[in-house]
C-alpha atoms as a PDB file:
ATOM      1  CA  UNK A   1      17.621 -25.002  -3.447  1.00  0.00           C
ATOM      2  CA  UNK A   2      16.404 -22.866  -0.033  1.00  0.00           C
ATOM      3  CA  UNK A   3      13.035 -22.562   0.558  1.00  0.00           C
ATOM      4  CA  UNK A   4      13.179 -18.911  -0.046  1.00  0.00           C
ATOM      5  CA  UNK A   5      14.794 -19.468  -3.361  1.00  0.00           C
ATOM      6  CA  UNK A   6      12.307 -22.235  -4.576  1.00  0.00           C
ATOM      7  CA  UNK A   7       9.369 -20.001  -3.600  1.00  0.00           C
ATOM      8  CA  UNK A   8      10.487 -17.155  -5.170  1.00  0.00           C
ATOM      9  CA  UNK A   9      10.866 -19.310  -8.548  1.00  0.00           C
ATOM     10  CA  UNK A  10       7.528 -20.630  -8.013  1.00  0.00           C
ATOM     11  CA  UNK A  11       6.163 -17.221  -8.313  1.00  0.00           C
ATOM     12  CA  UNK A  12       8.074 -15.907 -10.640  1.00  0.00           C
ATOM     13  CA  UNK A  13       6.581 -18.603 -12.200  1.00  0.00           C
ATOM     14  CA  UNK A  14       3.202 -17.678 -11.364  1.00  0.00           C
ATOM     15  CA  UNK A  15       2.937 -14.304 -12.356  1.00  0.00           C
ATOM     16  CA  UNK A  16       4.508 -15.867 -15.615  1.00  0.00           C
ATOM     17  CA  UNK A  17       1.415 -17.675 -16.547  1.00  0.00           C
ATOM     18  CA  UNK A  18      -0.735 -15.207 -15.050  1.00  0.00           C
ATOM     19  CA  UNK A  19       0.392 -12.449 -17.676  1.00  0.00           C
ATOM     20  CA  UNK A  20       0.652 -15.352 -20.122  1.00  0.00           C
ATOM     21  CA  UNK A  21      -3.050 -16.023 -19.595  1.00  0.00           C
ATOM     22  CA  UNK A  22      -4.022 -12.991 -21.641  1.00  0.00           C
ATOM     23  CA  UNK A  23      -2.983 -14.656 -24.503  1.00  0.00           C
ATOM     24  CA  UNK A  24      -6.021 -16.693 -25.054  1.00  0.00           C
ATOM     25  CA  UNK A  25      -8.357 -13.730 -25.700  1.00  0.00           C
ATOM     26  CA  UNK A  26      -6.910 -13.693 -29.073  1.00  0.00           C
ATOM     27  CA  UNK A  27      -5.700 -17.607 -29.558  1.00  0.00           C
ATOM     28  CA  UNK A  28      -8.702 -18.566 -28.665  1.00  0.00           C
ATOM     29  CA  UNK A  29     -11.673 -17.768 -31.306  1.00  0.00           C
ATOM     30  CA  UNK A  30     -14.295 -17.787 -29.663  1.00  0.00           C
ATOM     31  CA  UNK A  31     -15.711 -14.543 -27.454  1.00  0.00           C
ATOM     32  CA  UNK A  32     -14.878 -13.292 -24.225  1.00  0.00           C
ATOM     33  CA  UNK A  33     -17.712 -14.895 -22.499  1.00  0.00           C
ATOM     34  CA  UNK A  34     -17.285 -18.360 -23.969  1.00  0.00           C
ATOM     35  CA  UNK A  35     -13.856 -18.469 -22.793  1.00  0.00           C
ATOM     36  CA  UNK A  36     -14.557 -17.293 -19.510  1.00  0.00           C
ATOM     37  CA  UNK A  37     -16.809 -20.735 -18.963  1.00  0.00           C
ATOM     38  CA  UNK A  38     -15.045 -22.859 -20.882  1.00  0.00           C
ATOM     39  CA  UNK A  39     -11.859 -22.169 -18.542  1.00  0.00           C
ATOM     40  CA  UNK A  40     -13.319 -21.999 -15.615  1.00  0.00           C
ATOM     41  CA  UNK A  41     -14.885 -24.739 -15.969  1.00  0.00           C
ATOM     42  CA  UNK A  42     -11.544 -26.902 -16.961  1.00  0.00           C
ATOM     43  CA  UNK A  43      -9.850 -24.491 -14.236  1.00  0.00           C
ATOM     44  CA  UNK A  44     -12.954 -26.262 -11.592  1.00  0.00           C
ATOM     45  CA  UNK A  45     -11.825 -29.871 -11.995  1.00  0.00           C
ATOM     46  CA  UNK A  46      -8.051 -29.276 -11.925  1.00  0.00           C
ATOM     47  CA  UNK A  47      -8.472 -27.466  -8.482  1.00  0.00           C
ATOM     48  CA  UNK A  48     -10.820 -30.188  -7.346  1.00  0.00           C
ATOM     49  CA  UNK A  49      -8.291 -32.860  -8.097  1.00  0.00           C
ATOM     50  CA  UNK A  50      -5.470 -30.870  -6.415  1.00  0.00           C
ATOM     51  CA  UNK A  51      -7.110 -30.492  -3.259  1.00  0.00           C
ATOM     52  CA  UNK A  52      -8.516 -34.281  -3.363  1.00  0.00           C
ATOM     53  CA  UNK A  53      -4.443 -35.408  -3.601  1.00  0.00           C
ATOM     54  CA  UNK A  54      -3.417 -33.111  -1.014  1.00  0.00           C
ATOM     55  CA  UNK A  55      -6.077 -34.243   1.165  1.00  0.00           C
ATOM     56  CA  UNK A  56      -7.549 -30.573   1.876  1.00  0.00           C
ATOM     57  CA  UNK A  57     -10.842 -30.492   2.895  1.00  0.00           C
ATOM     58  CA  UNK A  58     -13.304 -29.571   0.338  1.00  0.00           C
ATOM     59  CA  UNK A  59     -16.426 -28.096   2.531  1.00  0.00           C
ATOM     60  CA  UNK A  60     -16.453 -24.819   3.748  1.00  0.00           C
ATOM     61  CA  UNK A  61     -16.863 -24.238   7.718  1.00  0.00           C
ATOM     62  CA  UNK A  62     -19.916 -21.799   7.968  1.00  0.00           C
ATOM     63  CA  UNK A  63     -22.873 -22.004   5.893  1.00  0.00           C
ATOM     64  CA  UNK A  64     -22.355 -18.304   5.658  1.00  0.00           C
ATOM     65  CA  UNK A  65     -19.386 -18.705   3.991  1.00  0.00           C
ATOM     66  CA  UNK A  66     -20.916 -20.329   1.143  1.00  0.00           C
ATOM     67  CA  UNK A  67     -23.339 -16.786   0.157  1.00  0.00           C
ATOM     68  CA  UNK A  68     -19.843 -15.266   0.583  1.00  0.00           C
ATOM     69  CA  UNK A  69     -18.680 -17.752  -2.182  1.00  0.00           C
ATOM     70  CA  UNK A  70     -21.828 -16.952  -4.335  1.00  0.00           C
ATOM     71  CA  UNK A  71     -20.443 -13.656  -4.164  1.00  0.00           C
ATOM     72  CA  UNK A  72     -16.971 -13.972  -5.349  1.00  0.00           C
ATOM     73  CA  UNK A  73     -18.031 -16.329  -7.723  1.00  0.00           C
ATOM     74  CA  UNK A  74     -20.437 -13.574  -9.548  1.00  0.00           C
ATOM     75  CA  UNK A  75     -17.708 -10.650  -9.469  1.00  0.00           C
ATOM     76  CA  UNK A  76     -15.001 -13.336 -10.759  1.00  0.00           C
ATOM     77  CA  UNK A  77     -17.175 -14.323 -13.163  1.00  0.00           C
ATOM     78  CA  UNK A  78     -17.911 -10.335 -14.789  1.00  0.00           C
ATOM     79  CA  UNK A  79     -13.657  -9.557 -14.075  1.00  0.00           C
ATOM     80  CA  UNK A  80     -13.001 -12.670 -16.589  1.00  0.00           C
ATOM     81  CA  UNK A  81     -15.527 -11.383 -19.149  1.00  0.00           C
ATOM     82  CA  UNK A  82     -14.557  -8.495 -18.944  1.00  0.00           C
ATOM     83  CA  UNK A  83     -10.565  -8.927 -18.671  1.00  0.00           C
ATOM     84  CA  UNK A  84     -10.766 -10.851 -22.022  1.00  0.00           C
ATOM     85  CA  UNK A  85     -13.399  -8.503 -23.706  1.00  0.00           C
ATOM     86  CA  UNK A  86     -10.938  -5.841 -23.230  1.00  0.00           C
ATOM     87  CA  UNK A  87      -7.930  -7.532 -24.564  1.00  0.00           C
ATOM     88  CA  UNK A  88      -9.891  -8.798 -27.441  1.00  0.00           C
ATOM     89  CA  UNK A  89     -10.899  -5.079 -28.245  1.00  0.00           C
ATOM     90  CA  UNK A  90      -7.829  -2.894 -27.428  1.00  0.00           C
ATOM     91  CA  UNK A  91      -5.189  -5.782 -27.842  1.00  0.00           C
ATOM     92  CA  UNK A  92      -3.025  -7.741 -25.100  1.00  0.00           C
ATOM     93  CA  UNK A  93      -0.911  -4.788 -24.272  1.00  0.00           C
ATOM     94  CA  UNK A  94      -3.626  -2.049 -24.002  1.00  0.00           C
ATOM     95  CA  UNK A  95      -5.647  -4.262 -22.120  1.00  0.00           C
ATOM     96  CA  UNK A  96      -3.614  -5.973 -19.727  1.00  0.00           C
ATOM     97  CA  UNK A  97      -2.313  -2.446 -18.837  1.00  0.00           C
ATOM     98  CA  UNK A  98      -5.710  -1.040 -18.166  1.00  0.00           C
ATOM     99  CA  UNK A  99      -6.736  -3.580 -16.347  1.00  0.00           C
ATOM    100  CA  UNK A 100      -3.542  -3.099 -14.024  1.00  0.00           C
ATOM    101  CA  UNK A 101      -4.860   0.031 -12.437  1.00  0.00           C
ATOM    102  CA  UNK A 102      -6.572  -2.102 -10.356  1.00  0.00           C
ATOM    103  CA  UNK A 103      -3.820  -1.448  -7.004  1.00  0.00           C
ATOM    104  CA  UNK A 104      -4.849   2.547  -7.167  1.00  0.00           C
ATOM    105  CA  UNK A 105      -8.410   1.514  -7.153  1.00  0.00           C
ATOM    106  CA  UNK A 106      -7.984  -0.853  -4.398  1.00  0.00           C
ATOM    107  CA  UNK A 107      -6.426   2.146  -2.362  1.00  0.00           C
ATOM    108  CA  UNK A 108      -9.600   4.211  -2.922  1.00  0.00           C
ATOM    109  CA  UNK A 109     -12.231   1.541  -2.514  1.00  0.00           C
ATOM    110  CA  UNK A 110     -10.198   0.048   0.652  1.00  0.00           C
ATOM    111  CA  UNK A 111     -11.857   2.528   2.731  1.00  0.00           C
ATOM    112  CA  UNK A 112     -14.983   1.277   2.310  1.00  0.00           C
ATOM    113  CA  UNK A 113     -13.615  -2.133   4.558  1.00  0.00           C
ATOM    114  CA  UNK A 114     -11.543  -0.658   6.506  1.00  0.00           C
ATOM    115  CA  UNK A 115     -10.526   2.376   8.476  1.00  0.00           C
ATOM    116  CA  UNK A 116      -7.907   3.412   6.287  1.00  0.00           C
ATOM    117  CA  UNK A 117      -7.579   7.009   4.863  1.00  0.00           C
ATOM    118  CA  UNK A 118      -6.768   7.695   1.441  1.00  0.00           C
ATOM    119  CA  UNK A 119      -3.632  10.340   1.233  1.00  0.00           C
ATOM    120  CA  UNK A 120      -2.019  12.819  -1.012  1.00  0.00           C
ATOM    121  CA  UNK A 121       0.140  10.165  -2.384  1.00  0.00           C
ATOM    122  CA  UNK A 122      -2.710   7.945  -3.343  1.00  0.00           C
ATOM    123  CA  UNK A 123      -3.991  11.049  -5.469  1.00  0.00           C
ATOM    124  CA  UNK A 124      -0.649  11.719  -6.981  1.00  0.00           C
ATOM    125  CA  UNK A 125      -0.787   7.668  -8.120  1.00  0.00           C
ATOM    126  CA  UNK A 126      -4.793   7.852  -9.298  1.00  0.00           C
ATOM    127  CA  UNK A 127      -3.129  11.284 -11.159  1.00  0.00           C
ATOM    128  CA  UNK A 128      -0.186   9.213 -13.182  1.00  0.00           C
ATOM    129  CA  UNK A 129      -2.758   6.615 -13.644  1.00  0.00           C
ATOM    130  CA  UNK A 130      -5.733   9.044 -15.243  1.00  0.00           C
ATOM    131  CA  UNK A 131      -2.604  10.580 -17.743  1.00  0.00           C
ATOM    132  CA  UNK A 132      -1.532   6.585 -18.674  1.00  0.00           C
ATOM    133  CA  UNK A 133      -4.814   5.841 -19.843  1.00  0.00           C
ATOM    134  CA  UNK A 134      -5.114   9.060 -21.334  1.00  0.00           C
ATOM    135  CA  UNK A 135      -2.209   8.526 -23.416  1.00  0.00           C
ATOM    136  CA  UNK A 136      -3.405   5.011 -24.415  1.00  0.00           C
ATOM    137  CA  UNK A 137      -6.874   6.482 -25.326  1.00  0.00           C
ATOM    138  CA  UNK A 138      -6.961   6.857 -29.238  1.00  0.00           C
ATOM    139  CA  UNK A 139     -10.308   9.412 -28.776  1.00  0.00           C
ATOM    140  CA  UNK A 140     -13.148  10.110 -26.817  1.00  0.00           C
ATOM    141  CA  UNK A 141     -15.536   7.784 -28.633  1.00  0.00           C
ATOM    142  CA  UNK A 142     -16.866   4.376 -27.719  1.00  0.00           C
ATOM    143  CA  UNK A 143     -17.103   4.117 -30.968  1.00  0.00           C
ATOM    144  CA  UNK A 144     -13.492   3.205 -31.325  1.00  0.00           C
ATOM    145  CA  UNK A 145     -12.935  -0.287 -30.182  1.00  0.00           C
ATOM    146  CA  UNK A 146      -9.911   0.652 -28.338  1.00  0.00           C
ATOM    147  CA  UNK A 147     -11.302   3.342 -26.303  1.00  0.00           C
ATOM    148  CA  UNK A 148     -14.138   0.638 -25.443  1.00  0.00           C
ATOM    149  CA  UNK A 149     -11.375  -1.976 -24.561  1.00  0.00           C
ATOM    150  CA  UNK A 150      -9.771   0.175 -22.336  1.00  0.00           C
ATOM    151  CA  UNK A 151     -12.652   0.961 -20.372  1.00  0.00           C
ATOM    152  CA  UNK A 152     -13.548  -2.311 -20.190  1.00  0.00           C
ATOM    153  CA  UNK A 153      -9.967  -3.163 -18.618  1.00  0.00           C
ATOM    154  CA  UNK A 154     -10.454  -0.671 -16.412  1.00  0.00           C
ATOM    155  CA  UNK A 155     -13.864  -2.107 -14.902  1.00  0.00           C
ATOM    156  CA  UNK A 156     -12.295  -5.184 -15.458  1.00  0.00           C
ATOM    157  CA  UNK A 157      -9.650  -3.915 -12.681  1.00  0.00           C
ATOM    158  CA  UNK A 158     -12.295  -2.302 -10.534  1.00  0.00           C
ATOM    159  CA  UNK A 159     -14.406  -5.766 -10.037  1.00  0.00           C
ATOM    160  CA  UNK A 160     -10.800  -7.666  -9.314  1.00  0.00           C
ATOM    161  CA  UNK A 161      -9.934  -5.163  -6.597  1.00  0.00           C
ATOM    162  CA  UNK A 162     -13.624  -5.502  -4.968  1.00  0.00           C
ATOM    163  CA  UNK A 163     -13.122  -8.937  -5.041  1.00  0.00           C
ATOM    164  CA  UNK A 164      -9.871  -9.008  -3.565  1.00  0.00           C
ATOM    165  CA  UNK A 165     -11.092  -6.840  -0.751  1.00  0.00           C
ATOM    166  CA  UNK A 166     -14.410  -8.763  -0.199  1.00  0.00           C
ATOM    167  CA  UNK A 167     -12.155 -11.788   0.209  1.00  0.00           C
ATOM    168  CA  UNK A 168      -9.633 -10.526   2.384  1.00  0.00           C
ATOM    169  CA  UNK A 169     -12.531  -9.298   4.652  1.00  0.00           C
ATOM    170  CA  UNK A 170     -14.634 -12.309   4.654  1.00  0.00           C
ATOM    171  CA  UNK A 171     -13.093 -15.562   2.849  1.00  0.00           C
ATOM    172  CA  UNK A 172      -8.963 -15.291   3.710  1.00  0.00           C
ATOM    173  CA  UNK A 173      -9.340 -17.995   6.456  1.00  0.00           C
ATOM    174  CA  UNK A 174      -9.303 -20.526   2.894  1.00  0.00           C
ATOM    175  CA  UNK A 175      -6.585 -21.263   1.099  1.00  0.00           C
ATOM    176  CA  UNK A 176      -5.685 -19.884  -2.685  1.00  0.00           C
ATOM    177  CA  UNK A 177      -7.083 -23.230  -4.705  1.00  0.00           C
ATOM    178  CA  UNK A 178      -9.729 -23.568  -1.988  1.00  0.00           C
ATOM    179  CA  UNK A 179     -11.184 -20.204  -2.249  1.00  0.00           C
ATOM    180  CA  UNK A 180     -10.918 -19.949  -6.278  1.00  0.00           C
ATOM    181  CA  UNK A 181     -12.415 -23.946  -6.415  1.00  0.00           C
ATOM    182  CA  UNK A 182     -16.130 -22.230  -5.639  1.00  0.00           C
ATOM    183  CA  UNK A 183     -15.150 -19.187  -7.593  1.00  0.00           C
ATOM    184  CA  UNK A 184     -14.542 -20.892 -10.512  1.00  0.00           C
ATOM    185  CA  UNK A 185     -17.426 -23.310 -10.057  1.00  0.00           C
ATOM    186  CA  UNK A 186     -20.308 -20.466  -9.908  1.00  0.00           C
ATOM    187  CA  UNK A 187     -18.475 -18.229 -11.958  1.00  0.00           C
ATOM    188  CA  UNK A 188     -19.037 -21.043 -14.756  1.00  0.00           C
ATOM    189  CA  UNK A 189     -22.637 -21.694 -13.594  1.00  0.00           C
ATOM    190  CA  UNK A 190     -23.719 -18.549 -13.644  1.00  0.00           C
ATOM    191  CA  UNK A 191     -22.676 -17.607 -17.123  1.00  0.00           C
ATOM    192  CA  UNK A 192     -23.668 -20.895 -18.929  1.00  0.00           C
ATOM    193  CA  UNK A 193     -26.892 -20.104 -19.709  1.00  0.00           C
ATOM    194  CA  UNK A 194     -25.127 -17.462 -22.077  1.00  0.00           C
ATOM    195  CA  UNK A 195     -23.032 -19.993 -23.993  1.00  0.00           C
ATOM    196  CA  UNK A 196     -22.803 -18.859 -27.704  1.00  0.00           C
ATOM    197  CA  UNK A 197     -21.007 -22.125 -29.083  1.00  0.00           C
ATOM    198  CA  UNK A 198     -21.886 -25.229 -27.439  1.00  0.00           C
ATOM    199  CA  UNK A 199     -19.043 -27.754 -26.175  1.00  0.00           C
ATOM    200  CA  UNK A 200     -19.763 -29.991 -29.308  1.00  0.00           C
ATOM    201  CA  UNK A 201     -19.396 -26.978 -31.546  1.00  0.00           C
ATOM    202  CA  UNK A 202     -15.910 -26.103 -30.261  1.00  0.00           C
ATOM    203  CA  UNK A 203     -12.841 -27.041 -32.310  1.00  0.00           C
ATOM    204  CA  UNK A 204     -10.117 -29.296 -31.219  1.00  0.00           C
ATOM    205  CA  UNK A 205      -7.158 -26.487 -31.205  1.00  0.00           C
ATOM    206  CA  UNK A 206      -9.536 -24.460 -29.452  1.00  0.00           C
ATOM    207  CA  UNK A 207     -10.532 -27.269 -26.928  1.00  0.00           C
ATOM    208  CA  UNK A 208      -7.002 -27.593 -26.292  1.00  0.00           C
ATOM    209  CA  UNK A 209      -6.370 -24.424 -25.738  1.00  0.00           C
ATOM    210  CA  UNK A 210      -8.759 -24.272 -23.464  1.00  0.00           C
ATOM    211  CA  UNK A 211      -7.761 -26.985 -21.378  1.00  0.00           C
ATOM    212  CA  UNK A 212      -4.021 -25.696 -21.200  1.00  0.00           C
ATOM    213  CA  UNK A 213      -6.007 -21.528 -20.087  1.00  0.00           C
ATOM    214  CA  UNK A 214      -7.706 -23.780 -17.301  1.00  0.00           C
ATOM    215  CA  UNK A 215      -5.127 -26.255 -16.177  1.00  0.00           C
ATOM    216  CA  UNK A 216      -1.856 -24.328 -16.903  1.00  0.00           C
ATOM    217  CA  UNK A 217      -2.639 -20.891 -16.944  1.00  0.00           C
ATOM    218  CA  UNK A 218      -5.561 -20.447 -13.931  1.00  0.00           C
ATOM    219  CA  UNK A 219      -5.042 -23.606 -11.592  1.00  0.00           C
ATOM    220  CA  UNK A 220      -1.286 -24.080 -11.400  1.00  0.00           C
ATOM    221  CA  UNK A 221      -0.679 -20.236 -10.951  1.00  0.00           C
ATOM    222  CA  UNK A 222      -3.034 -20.055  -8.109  1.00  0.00           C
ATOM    223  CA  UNK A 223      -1.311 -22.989  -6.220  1.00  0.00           C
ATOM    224  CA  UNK A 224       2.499 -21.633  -6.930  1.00  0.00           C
ATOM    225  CA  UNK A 225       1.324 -18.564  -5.821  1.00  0.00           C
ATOM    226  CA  UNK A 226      -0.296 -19.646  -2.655  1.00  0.00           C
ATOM    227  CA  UNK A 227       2.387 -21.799  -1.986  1.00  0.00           C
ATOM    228  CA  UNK A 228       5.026 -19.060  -2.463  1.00  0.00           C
ATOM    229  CA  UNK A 229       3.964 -16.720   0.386  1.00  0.00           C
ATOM    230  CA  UNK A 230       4.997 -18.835   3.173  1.00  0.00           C
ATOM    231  CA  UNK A 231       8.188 -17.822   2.622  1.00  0.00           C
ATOM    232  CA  UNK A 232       7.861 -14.742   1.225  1.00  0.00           C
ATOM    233  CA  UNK A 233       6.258 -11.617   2.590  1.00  0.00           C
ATOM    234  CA  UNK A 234       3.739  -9.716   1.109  1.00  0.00           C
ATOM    235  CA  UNK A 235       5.915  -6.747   0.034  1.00  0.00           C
ATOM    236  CA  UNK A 236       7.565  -9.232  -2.290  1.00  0.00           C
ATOM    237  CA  UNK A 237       4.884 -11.021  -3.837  1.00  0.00           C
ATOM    238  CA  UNK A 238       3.243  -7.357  -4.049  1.00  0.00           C
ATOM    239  CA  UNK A 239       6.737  -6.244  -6.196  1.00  0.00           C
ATOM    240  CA  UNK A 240       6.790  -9.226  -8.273  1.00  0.00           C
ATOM    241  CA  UNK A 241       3.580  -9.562  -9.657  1.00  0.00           C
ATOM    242  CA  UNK A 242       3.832  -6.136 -11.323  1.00  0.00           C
ATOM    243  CA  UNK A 243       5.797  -7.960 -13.618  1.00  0.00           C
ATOM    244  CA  UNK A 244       2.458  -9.450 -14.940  1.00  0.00           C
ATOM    245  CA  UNK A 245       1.789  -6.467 -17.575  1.00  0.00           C
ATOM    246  CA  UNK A 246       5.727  -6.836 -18.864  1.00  0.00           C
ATOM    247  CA  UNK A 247       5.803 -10.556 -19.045  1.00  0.00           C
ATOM    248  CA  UNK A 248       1.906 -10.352 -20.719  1.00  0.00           C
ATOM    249  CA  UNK A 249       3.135  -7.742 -23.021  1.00  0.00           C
ATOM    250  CA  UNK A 250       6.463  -9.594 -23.848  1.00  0.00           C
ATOM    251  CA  UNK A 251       4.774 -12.714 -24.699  1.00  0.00           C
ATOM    252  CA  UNK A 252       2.112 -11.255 -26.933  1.00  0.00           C
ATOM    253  CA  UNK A 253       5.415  -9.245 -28.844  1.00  0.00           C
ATOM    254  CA  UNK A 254       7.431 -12.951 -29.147  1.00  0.00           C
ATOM    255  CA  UNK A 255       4.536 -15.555 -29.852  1.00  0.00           C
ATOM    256  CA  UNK A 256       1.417 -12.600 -31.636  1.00  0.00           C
ATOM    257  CA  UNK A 257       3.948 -10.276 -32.765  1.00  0.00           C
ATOM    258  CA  UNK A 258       1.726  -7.504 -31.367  1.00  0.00           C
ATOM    259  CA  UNK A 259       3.731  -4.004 -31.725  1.00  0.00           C
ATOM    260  CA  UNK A 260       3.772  -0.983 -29.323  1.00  0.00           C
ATOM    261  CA  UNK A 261       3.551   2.726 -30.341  1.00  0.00           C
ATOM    262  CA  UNK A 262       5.739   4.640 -27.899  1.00  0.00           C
ATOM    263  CA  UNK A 263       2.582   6.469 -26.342  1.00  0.00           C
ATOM    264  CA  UNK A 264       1.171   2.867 -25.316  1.00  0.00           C
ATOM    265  CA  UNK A 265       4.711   2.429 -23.777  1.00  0.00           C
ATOM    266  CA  UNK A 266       4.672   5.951 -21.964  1.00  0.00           C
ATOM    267  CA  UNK A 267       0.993   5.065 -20.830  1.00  0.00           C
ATOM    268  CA  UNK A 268       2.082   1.464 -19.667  1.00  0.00           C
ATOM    269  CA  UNK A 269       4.972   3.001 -17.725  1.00  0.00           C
ATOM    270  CA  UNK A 270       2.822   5.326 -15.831  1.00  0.00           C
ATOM    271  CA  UNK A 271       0.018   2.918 -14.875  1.00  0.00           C
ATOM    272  CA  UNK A 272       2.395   0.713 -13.861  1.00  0.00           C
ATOM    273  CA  UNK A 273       4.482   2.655 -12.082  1.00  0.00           C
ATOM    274  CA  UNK A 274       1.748   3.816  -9.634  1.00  0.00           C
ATOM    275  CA  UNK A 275       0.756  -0.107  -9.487  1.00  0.00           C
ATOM    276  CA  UNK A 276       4.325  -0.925  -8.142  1.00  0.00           C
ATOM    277  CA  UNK A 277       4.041   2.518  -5.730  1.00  0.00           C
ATOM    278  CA  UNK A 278       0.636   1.695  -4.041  1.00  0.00           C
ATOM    279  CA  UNK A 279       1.657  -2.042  -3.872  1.00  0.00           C
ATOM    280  CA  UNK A 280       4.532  -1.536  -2.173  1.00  0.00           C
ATOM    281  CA  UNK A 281       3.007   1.382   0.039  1.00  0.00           C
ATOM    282  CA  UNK A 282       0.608  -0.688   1.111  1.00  0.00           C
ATOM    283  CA  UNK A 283       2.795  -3.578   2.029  1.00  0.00           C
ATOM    284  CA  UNK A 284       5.081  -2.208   3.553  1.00  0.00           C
ATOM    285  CA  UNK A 285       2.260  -0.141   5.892  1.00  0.00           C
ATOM    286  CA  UNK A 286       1.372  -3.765   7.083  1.00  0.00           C
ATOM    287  CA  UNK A 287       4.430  -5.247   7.758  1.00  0.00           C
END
């Protein structure tokens, strides 16, 4: 198989697992917040060991860095919460949908870092976006645990997109499992202290499933990912993971049976659509 090939499987692959991750908000029974330390936790030691057999260095090169880290680690930590608090609320399909807005809000927050303008296109994308959600809204009433999911997957998207920029400005000179191995770490120190069930109150199934969220589903993904863009450009691995809201929303239909009203479906196809626009806008303005 040609490098090209293999790396465009391994992505594939990753987005795969990334969409499959959302999964766990509702096979795992415990709450959003639990989950969130449980996996990063598993997701720390994983990333620790991979970098320890590929003989990557595990120390960061500035002290400065390491506040940087701190960081990250705190806005990673709220996206997680967050991400799963949504789907646990509005369901896997709502949620994973809302939360993909995040590329439109990158193109309005991007500004902020850089010199970049936003244009009449980007406003025509935040437009299809505002009428998606709209559509998946049931009413204007927080009240209604949907309407409160999908708000929550929206923030969710808005800290992910901050994050991404903050690390693009200040941590990209790491690699993937480098820069998410001190992510993960204070992400799961930070939000320990908030533990409802303790590690010895946990189930088995849900220990397990925990373990395959943090190993399978958040480690591996980062690497294939990571590992995939060397021969692929960014246009590409833009493209490809908009397929995480269809493969997410597949997987919850084959293994939850969760069903999909046709408005979710026009909703999806809107926010999702702009997603794919601004990501490939935006990649192809820097190649």
């Amino acid at each position: 198989m040609r490098p090209q090939q293999s790396a465009l499987l391994s992505l594939h692959s990753a987005v795969l697992l990334f969409g499959g991750t959302a999964l766990f908000s509702k096979l795992i029974s415990l709450s959003a917040l639990d989950i969130t330390v449980y996996r990063t936790a598993v997701a720390f030691v994983v990333l620790l060991l991979l970098l320890k057999i590929q003989r990557q260095p595990i120390k960061l090169i500035h002290k400065k860095d390491y506040l940087t880290a701190l960081v990250l680690g705190v806005i990673v930590g709220l996206h997680w919460v967050t991400y799963f608090a949504s789907m646990q609320m509005a369901g896997i399909a709502v949620g994973i949908i809302a939360f993909f807005t995040y590329p439109v809000i990158t193109v309005f927050l991007e500004p902020l870092f850089t010199r970049s303008r936003v244009q009449l296109k980007d406003f025509i994308s935040a437009s299809a976006v505002l009428f998606g959600i709209y559509l998946l809204v049931p009413e204007a009433n927080l009240g209604n645990q949907v309407t409160l999911g999908i708000i929550t997957g929206v923030f969710s998207g808005a800290l992910f997109a901050l994050r991404n920029l903050l690390q693009k400005r200040f941590f990209s000179h790491y690699s993937g499992p480098h820069t998410m191995l001190y992510q993960t770490l204070v992400a799961c120190l930070m939000l320990l202290a908030f533990v409802e069930v303790s590690i010895q109150q946990v189930s088995t199934e849900n220990l397990w499933l925990i373990l395959l969220a943090g190993a399978i589903f958040t480690a591996i993904p980062h690497a294939l990912f990571a590992s995939s863009l060397r021969y692929l450009s960014a246009t590409t691995a833009g493209l490809i993971s908009c397929l995480q809201p269809l493969y997410g929303t597949l997987l919850a239909y084959i293994l939850l049976h969760e069903t999909l009203t046709l408005t979710t479906l026009l909703g999806g196809l809107l926010v999702v659509s702009a997603a794919c626009f601004e990501t490939w806008s935006i990649t192809r303005k820097k190649a």
